[in-house]
N, C-alpha and C. Protein backbone atom coordinates (compact mmCIF):
# COMPACT_ATOMS: atom_id res chain seq x y z
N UNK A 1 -13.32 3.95 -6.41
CA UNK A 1 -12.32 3.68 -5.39
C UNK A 1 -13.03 3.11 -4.16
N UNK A 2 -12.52 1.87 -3.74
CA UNK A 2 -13.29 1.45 -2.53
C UNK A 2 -12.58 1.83 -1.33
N UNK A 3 -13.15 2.07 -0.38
CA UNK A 3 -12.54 2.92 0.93
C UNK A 3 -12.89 1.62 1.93
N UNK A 4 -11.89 1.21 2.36
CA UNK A 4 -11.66 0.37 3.51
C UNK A 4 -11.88 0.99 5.39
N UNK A 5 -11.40 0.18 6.31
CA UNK A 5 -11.24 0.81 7.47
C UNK A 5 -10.67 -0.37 8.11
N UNK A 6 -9.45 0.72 9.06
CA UNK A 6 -8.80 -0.85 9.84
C UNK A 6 -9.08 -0.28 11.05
N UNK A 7 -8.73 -1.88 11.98
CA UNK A 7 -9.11 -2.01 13.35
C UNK A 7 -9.36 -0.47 13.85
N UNK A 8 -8.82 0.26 14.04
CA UNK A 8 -9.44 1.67 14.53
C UNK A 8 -10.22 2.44 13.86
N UNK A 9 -11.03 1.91 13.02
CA UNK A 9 -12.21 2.88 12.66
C UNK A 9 -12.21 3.77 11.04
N UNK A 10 -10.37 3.89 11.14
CA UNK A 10 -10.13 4.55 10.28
C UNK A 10 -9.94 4.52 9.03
N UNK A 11 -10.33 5.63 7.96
CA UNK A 11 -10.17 4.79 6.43
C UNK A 11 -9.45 5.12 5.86
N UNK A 12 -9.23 4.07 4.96
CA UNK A 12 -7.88 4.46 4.05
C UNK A 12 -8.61 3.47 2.50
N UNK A 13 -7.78 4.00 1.34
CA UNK A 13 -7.95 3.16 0.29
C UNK A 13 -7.01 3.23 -1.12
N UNK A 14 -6.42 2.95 -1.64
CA UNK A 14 -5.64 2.40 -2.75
C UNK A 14 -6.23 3.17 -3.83
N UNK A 15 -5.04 4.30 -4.18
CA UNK A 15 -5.96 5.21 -5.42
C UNK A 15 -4.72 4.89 -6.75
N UNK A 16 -5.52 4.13 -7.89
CA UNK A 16 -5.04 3.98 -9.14
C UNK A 16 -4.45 5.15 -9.63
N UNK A 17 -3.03 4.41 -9.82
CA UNK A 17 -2.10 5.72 -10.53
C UNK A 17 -2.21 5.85 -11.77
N UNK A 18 -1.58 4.57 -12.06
CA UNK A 18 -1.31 3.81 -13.57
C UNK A 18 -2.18 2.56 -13.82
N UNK A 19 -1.62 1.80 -14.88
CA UNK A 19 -2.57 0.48 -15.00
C UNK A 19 -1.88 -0.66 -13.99
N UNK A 20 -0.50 -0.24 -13.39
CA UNK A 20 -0.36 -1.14 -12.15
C UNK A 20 0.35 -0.58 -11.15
N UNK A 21 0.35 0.61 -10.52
CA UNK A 21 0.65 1.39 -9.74
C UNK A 21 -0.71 1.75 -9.05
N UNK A 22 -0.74 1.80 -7.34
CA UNK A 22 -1.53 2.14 -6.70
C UNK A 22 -0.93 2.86 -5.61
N UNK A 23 -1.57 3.86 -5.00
CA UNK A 23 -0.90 5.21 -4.28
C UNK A 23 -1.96 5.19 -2.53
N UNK A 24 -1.28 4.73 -1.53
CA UNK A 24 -2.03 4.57 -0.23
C UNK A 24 -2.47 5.93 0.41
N UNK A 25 -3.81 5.80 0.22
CA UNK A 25 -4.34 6.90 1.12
C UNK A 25 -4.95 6.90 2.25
N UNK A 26 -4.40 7.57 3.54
CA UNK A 26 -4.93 7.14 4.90
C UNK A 26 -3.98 7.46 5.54
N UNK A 27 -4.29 7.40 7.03
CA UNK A 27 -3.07 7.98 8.24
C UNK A 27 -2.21 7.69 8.55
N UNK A 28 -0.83 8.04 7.95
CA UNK A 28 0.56 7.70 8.08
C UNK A 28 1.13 8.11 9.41
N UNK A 29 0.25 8.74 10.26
CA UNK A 29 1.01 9.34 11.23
C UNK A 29 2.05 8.59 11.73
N UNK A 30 1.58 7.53 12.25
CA UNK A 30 2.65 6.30 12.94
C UNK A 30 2.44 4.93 12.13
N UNK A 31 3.53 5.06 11.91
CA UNK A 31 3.39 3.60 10.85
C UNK A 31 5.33 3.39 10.59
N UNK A 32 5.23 2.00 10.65
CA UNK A 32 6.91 1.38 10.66
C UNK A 32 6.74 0.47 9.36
N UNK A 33 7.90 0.51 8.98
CA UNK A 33 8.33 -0.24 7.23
C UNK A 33 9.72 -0.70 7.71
N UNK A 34 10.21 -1.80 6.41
CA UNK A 34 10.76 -1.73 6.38
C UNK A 34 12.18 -2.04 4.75
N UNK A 35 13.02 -1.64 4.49
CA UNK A 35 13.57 -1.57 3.16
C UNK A 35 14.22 0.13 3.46
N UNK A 36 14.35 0.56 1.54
CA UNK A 36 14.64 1.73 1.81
C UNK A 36 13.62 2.52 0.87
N UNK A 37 13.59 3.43 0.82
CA UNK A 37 12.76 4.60 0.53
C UNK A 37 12.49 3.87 -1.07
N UNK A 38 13.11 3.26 -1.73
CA UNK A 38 13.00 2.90 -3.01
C UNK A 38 12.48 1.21 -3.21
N UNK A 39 12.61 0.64 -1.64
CA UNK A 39 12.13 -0.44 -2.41
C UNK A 39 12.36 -1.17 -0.87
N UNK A 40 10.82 -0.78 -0.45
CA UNK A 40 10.50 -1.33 0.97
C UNK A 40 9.50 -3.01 0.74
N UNK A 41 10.32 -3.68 1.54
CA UNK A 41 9.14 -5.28 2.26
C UNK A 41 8.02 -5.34 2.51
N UNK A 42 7.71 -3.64 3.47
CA UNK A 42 6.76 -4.14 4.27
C UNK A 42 6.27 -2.92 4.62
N UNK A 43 4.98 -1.60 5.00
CA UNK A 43 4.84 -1.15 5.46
C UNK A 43 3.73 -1.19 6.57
N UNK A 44 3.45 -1.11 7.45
CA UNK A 44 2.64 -1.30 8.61
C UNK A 44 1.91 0.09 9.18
N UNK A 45 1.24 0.86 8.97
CA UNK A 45 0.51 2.04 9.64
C UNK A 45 -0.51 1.15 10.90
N UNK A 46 -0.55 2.30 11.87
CA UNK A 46 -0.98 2.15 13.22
C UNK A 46 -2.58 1.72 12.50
N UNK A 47 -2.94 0.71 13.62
CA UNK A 47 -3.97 0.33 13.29
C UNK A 47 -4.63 -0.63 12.05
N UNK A 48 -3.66 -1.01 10.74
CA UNK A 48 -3.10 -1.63 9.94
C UNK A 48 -3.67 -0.63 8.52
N UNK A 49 -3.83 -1.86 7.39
CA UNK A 49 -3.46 -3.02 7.20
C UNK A 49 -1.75 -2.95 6.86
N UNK A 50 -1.43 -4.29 7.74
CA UNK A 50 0.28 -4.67 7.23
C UNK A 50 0.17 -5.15 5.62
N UNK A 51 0.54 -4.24 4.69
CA UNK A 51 1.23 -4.86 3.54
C UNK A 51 2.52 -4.89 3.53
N UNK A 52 2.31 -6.00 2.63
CA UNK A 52 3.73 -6.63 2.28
C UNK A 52 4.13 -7.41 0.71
N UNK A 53 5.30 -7.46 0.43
CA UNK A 53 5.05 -8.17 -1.25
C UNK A 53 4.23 -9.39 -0.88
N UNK A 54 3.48 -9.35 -2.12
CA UNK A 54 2.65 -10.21 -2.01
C UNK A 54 0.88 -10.16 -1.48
N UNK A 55 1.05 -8.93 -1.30
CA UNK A 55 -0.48 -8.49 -0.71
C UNK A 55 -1.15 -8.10 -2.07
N UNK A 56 -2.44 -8.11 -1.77
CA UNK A 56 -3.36 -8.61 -2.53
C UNK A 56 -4.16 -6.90 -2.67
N UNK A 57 -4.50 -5.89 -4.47
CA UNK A 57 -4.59 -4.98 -4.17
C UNK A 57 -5.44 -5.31 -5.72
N UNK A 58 -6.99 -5.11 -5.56
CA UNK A 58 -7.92 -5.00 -6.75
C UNK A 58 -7.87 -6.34 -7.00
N UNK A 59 -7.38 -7.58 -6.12
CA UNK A 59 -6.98 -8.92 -6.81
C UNK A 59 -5.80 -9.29 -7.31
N UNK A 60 -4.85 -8.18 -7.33
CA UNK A 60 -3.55 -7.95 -7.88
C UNK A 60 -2.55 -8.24 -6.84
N UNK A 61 -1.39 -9.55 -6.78
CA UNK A 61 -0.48 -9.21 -5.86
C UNK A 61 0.64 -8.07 -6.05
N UNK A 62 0.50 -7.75 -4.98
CA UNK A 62 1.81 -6.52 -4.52
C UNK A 62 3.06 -6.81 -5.30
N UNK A 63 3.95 -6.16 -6.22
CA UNK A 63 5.46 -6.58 -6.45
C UNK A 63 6.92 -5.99 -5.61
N UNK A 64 6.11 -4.50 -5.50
CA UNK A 64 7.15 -3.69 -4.96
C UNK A 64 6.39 -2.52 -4.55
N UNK A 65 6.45 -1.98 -3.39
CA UNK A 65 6.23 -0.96 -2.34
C UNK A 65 7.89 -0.33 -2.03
N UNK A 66 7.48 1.50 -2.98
CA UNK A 66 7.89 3.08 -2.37
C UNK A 66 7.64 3.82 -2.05
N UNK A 67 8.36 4.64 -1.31
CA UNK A 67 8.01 5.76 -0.88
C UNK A 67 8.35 6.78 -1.76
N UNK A 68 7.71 7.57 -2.14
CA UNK A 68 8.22 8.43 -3.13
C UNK A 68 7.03 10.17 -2.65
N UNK A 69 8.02 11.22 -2.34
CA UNK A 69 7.59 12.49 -1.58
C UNK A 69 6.73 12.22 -0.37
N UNK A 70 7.12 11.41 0.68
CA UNK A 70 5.80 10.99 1.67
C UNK A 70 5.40 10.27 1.63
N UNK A 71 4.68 10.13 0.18
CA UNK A 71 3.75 8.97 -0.33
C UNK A 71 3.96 7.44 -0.37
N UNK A 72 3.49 6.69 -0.01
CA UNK A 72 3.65 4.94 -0.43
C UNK A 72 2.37 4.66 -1.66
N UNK A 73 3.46 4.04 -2.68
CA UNK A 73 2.85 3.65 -3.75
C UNK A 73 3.31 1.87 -3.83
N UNK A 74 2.61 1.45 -4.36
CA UNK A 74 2.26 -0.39 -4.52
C UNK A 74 2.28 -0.16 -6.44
N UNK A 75 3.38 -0.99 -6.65
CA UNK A 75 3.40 -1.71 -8.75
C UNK A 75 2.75 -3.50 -7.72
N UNK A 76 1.91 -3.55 -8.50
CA UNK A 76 0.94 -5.18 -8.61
C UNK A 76 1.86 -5.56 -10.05
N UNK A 77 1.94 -7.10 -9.91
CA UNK A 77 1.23 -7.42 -11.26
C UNK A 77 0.45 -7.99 -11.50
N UNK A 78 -0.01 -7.18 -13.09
CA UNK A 78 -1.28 -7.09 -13.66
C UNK A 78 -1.31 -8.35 -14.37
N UNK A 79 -0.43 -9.15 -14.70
CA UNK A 79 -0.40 -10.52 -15.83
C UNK A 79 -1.07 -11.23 -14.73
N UNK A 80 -1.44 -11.44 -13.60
CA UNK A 80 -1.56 -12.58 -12.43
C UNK A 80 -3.07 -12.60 -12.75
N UNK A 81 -3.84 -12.16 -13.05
CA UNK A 81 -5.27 -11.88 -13.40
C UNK A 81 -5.75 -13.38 -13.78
């Protein structure tokens, strides 16, 4: 798992669920999205990174970003390889 850090120092990194599901780990404290709990555009945590469909995760673009118990999870697809 590679561990990133945005503008404030802080780290976060993309932990493999499935073979195209990825699960965001890092400080949600303040962070704005937007969609609904099942099938958000865009989420933004303080300090970043802004994903959005289409963001780029192992090389994989983004298809769809949820929230599911707290959590934000990213489905890529995997055919784009």
């Amino acid at each position: 798992m590679k561990v990133y850090k945005n503008r404030y120092g802080r780290e976060y990194s993309f932990v493999q669920v499935d073979e195209k599901t990825y699960m965001f780990k890092g400080d949600m404290d303040y962070c704005r999205c937007a969609g609904t709990d099942d099938n958000l555009s865009f989420i933004d945590p303080s300090g970043g990174p802004f994903m959005s469909i289409g963001f780029y995760i192992e090389g994989q673009p983004v298809e769809k970003i949820y929230l599911n118990e707290g959590k934000y999870f990213f489905e890529v697809n995997t055919s784009s390889q």
